[in-house]
C-alpha atoms as a PDB file:
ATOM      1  CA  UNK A   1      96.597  25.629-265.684  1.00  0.00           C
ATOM      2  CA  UNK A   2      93.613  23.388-264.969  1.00  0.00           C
ATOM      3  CA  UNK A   3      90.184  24.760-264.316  1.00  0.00           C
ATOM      4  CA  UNK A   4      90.534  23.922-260.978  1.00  0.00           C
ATOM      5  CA  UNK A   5      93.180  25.022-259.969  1.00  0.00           C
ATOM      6  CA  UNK A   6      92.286  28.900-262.074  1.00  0.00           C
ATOM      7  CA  UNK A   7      88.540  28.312-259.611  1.00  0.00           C
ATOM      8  CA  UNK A   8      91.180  27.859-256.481  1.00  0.00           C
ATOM      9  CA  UNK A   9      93.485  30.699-257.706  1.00  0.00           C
ATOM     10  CA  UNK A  10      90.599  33.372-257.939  1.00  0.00           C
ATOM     11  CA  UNK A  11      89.095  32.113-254.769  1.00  0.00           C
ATOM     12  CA  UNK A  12      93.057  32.812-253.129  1.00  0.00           C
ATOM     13  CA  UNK A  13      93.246  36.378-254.634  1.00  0.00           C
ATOM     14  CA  UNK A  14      89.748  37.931-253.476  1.00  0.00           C
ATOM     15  CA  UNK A  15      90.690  41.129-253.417  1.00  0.00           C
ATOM     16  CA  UNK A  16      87.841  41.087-250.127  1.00  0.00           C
ATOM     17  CA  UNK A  17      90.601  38.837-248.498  1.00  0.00           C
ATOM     18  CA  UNK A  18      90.867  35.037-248.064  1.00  0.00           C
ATOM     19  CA  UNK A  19      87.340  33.138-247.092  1.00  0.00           C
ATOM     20  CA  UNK A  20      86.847  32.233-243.839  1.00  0.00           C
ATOM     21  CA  UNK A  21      84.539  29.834-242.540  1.00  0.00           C
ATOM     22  CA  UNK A  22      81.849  31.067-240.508  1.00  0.00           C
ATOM     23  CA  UNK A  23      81.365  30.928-236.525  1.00  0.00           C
ATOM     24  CA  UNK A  24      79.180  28.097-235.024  1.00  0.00           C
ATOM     25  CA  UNK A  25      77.273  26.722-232.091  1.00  0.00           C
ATOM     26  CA  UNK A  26      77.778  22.923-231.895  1.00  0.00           C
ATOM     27  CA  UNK A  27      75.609  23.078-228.444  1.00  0.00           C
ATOM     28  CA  UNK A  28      73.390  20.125-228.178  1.00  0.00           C
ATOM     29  CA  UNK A  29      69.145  21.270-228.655  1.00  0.00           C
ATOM     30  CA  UNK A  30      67.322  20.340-225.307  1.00  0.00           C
ATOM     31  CA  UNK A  31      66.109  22.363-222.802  1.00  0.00           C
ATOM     32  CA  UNK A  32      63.721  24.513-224.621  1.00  0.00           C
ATOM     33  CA  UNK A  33      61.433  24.592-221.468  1.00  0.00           C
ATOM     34  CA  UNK A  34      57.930  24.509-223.671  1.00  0.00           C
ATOM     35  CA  UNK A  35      54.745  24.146-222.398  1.00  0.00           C
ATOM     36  CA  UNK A  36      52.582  21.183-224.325  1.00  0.00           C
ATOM     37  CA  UNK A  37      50.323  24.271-225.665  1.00  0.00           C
ATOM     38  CA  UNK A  38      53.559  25.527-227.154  1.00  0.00           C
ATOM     39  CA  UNK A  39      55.103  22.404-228.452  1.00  0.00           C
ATOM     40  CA  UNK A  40      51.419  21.203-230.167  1.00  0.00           C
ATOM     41  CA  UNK A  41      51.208  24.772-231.601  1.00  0.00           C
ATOM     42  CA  UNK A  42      54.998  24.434-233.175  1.00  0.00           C
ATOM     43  CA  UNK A  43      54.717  20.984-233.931  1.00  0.00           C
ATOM     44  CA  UNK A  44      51.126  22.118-235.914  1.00  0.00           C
ATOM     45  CA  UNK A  45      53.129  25.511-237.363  1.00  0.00           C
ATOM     46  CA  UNK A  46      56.137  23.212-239.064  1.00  0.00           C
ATOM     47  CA  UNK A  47      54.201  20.419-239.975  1.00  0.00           C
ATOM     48  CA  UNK A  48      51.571  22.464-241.848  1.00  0.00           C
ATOM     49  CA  UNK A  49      54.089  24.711-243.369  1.00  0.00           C
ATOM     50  CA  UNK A  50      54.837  22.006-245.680  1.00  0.00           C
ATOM     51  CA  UNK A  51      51.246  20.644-246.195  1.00  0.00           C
ATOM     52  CA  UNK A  52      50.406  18.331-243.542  1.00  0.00           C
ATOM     53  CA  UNK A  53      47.499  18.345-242.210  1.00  0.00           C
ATOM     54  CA  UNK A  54      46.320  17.813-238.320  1.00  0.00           C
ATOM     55  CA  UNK A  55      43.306  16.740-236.914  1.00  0.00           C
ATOM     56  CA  UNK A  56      42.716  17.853-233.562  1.00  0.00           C
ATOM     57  CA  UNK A  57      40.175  15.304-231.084  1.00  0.00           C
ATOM     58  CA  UNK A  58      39.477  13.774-228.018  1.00  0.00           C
ATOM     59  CA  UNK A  59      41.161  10.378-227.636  1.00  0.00           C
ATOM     60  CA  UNK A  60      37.546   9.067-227.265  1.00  0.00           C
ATOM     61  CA  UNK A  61      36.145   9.992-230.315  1.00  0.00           C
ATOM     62  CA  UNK A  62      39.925   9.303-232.407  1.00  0.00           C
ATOM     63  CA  UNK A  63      37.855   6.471-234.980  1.00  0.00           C
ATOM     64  CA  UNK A  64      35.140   8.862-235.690  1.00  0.00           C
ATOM     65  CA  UNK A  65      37.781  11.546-237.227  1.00  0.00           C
ATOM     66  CA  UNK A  66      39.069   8.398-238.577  1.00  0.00           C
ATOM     67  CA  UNK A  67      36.276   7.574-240.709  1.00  0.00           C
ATOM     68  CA  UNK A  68      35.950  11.526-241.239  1.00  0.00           C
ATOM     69  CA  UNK A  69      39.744  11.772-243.277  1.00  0.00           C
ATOM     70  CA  UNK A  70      38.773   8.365-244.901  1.00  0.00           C
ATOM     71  CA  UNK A  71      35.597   9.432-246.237  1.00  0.00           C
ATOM     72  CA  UNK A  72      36.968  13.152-247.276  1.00  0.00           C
ATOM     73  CA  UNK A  73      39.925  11.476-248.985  1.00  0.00           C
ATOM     74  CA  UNK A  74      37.752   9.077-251.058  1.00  0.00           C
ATOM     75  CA  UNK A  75      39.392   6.245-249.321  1.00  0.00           C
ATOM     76  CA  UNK A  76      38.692   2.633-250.440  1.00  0.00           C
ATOM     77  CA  UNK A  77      41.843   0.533-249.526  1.00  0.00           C
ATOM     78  CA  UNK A  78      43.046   1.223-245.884  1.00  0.00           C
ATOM     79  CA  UNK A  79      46.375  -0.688-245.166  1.00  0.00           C
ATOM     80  CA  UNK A  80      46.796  -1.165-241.461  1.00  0.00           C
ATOM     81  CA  UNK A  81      48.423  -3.366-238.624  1.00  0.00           C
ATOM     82  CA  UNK A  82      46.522  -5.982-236.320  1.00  0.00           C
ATOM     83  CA  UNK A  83      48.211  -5.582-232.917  1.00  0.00           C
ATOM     84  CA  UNK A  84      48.464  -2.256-232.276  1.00  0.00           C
ATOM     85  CA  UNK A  85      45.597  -0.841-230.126  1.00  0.00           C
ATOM     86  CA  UNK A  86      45.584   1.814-233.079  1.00  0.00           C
ATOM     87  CA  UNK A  87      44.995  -0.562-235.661  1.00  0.00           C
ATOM     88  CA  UNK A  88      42.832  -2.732-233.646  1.00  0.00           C
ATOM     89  CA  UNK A  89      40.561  -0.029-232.569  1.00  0.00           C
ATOM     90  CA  UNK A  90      40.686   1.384-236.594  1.00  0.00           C
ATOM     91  CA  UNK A  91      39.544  -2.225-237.636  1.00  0.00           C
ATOM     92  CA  UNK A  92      36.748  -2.390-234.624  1.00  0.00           C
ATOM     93  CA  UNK A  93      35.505   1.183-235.495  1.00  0.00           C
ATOM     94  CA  UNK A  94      35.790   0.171-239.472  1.00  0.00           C
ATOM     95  CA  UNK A  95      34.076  -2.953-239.817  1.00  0.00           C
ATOM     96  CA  UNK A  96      31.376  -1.837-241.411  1.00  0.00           C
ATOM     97  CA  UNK A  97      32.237   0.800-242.920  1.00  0.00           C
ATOM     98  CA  UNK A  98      32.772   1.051-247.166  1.00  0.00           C
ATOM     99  CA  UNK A  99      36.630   0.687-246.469  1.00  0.00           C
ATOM    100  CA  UNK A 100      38.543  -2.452-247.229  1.00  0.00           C
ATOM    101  CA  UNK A 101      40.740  -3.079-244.851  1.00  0.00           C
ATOM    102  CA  UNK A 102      44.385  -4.149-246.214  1.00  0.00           C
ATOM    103  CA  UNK A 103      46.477  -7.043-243.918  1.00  0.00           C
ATOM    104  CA  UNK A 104      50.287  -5.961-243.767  1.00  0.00           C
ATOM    105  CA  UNK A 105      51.321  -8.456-241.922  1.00  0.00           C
ATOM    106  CA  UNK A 106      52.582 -10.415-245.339  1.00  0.00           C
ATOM    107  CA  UNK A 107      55.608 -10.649-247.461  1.00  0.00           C
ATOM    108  CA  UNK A 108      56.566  -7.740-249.633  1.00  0.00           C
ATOM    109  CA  UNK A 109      57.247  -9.917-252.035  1.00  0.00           C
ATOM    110  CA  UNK A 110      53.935 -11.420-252.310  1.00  0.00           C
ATOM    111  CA  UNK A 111      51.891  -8.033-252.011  1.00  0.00           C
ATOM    112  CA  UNK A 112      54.321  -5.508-253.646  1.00  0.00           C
ATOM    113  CA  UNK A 113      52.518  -4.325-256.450  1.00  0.00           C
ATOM    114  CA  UNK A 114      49.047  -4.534-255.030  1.00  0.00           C
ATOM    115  CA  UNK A 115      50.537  -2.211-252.466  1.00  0.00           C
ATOM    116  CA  UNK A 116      52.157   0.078-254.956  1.00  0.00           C
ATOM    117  CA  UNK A 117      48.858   0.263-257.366  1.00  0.00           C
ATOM    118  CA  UNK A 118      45.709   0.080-255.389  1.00  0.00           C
ATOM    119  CA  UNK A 119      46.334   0.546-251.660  1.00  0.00           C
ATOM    120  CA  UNK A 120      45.071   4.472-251.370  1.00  0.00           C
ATOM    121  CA  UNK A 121      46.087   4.887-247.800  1.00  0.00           C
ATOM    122  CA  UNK A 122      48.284   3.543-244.787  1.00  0.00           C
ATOM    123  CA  UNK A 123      47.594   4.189-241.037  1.00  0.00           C
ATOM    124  CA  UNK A 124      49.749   3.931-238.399  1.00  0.00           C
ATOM    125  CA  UNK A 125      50.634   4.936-234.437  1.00  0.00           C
ATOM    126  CA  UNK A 126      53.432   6.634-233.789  1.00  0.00           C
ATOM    127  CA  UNK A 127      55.565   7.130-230.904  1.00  0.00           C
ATOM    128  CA  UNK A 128      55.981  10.911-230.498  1.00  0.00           C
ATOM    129  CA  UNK A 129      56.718  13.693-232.500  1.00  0.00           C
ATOM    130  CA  UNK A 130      59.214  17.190-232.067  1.00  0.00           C
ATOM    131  CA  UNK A 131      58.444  20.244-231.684  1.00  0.00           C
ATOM    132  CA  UNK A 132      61.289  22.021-233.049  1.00  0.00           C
ATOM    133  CA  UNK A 133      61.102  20.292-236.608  1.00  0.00           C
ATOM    134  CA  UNK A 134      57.571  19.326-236.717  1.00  0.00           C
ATOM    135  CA  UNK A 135      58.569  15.851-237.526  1.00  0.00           C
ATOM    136  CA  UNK A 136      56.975  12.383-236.508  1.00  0.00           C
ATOM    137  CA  UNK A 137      58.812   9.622-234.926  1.00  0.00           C
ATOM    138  CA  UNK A 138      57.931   6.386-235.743  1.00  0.00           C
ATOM    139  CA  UNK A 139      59.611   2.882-234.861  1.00  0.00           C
ATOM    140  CA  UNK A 140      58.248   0.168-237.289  1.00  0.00           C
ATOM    141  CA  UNK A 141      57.483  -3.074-236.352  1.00  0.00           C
ATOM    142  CA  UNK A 142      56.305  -6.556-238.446  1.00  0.00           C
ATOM    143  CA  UNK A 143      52.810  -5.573-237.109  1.00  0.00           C
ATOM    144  CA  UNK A 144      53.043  -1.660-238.712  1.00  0.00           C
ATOM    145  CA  UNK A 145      56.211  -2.334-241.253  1.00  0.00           C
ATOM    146  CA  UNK A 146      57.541   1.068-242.721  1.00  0.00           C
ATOM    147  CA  UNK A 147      56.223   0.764-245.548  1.00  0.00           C
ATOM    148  CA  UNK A 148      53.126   1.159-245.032  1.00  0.00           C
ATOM    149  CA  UNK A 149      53.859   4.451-244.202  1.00  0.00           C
ATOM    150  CA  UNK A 150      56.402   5.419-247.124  1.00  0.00           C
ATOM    151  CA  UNK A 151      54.339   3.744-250.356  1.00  0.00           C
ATOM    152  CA  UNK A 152      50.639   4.818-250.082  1.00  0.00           C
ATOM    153  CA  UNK A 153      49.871   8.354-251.487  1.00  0.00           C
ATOM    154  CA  UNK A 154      48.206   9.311-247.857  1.00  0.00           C
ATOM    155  CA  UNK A 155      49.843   8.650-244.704  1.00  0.00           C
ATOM    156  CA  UNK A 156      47.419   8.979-242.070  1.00  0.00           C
ATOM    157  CA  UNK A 157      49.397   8.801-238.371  1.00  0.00           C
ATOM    158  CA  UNK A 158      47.844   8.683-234.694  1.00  0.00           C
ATOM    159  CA  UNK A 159      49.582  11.196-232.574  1.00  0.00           C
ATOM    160  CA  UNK A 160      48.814  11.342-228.737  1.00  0.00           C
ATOM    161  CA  UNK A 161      49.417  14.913-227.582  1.00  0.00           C
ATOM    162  CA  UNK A 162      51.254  14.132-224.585  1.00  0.00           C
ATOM    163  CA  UNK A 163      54.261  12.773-226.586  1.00  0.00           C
ATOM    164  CA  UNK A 164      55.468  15.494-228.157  1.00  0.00           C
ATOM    165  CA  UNK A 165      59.367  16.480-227.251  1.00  0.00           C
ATOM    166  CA  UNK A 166      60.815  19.737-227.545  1.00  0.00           C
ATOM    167  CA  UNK A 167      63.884  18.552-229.722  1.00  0.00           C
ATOM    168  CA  UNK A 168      65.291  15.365-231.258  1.00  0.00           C
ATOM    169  CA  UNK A 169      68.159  15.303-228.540  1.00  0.00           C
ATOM    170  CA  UNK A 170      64.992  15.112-226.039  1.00  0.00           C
ATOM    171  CA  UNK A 171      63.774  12.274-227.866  1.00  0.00           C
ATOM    172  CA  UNK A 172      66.857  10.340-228.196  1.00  0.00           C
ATOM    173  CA  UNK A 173      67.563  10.841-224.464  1.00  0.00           C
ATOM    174  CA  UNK A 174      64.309  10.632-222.881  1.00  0.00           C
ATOM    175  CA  UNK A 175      63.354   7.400-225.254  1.00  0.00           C
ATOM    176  CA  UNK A 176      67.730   5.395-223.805  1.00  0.00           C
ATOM    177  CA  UNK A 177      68.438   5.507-227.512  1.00  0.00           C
ATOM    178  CA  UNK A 178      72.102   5.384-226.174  1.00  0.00           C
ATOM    179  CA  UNK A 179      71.356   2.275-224.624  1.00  0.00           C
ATOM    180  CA  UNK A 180      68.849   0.538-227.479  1.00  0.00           C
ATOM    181  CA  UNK A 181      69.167   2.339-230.386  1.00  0.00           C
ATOM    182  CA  UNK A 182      66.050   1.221-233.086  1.00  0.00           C
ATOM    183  CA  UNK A 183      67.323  -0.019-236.491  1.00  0.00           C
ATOM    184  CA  UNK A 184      65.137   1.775-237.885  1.00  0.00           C
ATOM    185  CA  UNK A 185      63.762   4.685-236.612  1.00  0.00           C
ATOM    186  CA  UNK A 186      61.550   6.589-238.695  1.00  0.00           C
ATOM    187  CA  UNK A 187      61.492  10.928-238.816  1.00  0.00           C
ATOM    188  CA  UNK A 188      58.514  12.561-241.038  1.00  0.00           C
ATOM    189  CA  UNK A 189      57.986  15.992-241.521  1.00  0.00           C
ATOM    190  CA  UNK A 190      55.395  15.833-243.451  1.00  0.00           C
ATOM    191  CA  UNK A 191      54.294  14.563-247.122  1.00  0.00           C
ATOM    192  CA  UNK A 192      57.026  13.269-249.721  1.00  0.00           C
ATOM    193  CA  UNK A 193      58.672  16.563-251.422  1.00  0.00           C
ATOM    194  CA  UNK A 194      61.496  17.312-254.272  1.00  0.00           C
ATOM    195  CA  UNK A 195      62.791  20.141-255.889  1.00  0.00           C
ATOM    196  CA  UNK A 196      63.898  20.715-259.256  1.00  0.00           C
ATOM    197  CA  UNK A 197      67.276  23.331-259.605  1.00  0.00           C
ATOM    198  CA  UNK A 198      64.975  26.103-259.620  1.00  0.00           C
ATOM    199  CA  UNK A 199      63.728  24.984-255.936  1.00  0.00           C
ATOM    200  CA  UNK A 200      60.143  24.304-257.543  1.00  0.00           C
ATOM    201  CA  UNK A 201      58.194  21.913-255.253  1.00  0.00           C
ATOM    202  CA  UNK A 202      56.546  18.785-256.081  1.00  0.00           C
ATOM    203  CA  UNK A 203      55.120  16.864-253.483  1.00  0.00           C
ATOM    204  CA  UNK A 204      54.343  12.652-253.570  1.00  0.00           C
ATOM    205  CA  UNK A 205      57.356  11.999-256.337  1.00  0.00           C
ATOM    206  CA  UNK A 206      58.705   9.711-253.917  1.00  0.00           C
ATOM    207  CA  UNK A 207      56.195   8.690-251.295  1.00  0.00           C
ATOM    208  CA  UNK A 208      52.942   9.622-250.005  1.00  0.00           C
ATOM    209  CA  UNK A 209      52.200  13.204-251.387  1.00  0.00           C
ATOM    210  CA  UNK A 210      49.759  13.976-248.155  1.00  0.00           C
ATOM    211  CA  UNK A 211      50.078  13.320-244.938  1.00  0.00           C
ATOM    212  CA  UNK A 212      47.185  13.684-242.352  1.00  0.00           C
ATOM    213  CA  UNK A 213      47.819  13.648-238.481  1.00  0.00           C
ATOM    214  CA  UNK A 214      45.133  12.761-235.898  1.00  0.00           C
ATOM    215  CA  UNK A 215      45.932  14.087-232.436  1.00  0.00           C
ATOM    216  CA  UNK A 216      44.645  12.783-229.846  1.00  0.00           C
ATOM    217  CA  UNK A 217      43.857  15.136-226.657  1.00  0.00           C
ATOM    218  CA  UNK A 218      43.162  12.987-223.105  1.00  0.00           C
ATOM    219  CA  UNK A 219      39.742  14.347-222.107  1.00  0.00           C
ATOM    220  CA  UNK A 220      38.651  17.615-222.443  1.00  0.00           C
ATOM    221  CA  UNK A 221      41.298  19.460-223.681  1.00  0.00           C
ATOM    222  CA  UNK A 222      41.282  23.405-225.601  1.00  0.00           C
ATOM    223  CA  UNK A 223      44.020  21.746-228.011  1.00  0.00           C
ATOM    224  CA  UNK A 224      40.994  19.936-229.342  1.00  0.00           C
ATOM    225  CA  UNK A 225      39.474  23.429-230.869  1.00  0.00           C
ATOM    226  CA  UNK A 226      43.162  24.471-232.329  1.00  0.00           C
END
């Protein structure tokens, strides 16, 4: 008798009886009914239960926590998009500041390794983030490509409070991903993270090993103080 075949003839004769599989609820995720107090607070729960960090401020004043994380992070290379009001208000807010500011708007192929050896972080916007998960959504363009969020060892993303979703289903539905689907659609729950077979973490093996999240209250807002 093969081993398989013994593994499948113990598995037959249990003597506990024959395995069955277990019951489940295929029901789609939506309709949580969470206030944006709520969602921020889950979204900040998840997020940071796996070391990301979130930066709390009023849309206003966004630049000047900006140059805060850049400064605390030792931050000399910043690679960042043009277009974007994100970027361009980044590059207004950092142009004199002791940051170089890295163009991405170039060839991999002709910036590859300066991007793998000496960029030290990448910002970018981001179009909402869930709730449920704690995860990011982001939909990359030639002005914010992805990997400027997926190579540098910090990832710093611009969050706008009033674009969290309760679920993914919320964000696929509210967003007609039915009806335009992106290509490539990005999810991040937080900074890059493996595990060895005895479930020991290790965090930036395979992309950015922190990630820091400015969120971005409209006015006055008691998120802010979170």
């Amino acid at each position: 008798m093969s081993a398989r075949n013994a593994i499948l003839k113990r598995l037959r004769e249990r003597l506990d009886g024959p395995l069955s599989a277990p019951e489940s609820d295929f029901t789609v995720a939506t309709n949580r009914g969470w206030s944006e107090e709520e969602r921020l607070a889950r979204f900040e729960r998840w997020i940071g239960s796996v070391h990301g960090e979130v930066v709390h401020v009023d849309e206003a004043r966004w630049t000047e926590a900006l140059a805060g994380v850049l400064a605390d992070k030792g931050v000399r290379r910043l690679a960042l998009g043009k277009q974007h009001p994100v970027a361009a208000e980044a590059r207004s807010a950092l142009a004199d500041a002791d940051v170089e500011l890295v163009d991405v708007d170039r060839d991999i192929e002709q910036w590859q390794r300066e991007q793998f050896e000496s960029v030290d972080a990448g910002l970018t916007s981001t179009r909402g983030a869930i709730a449920e998960t704690g995860s990011l959504w982001l939909w990359p363009t030639p002005d914010e490509p992805r990997l400027i969020s997926l190579v540098p060892p910090l990832h710093i993303a611009v969050l706008d409070a009033d674009t969290l979703a309760d679920t993914f289903f919320d964000v696929v539905e509210g967003h007609g991903w039915a009806d335009g689907m992106p290509t490539n659609a990005l999810l991040i729950s937080g900074p890059s993270k493996t595990a060895d077979i005895e479930q020991t973490l290790a965090y930036g093996v395979h992309g950015p090993r922190e990630l820091v999240v400015i969120v971005r209250h409209a006015g006055d807002s008691a998120g802010i103080s979170r």
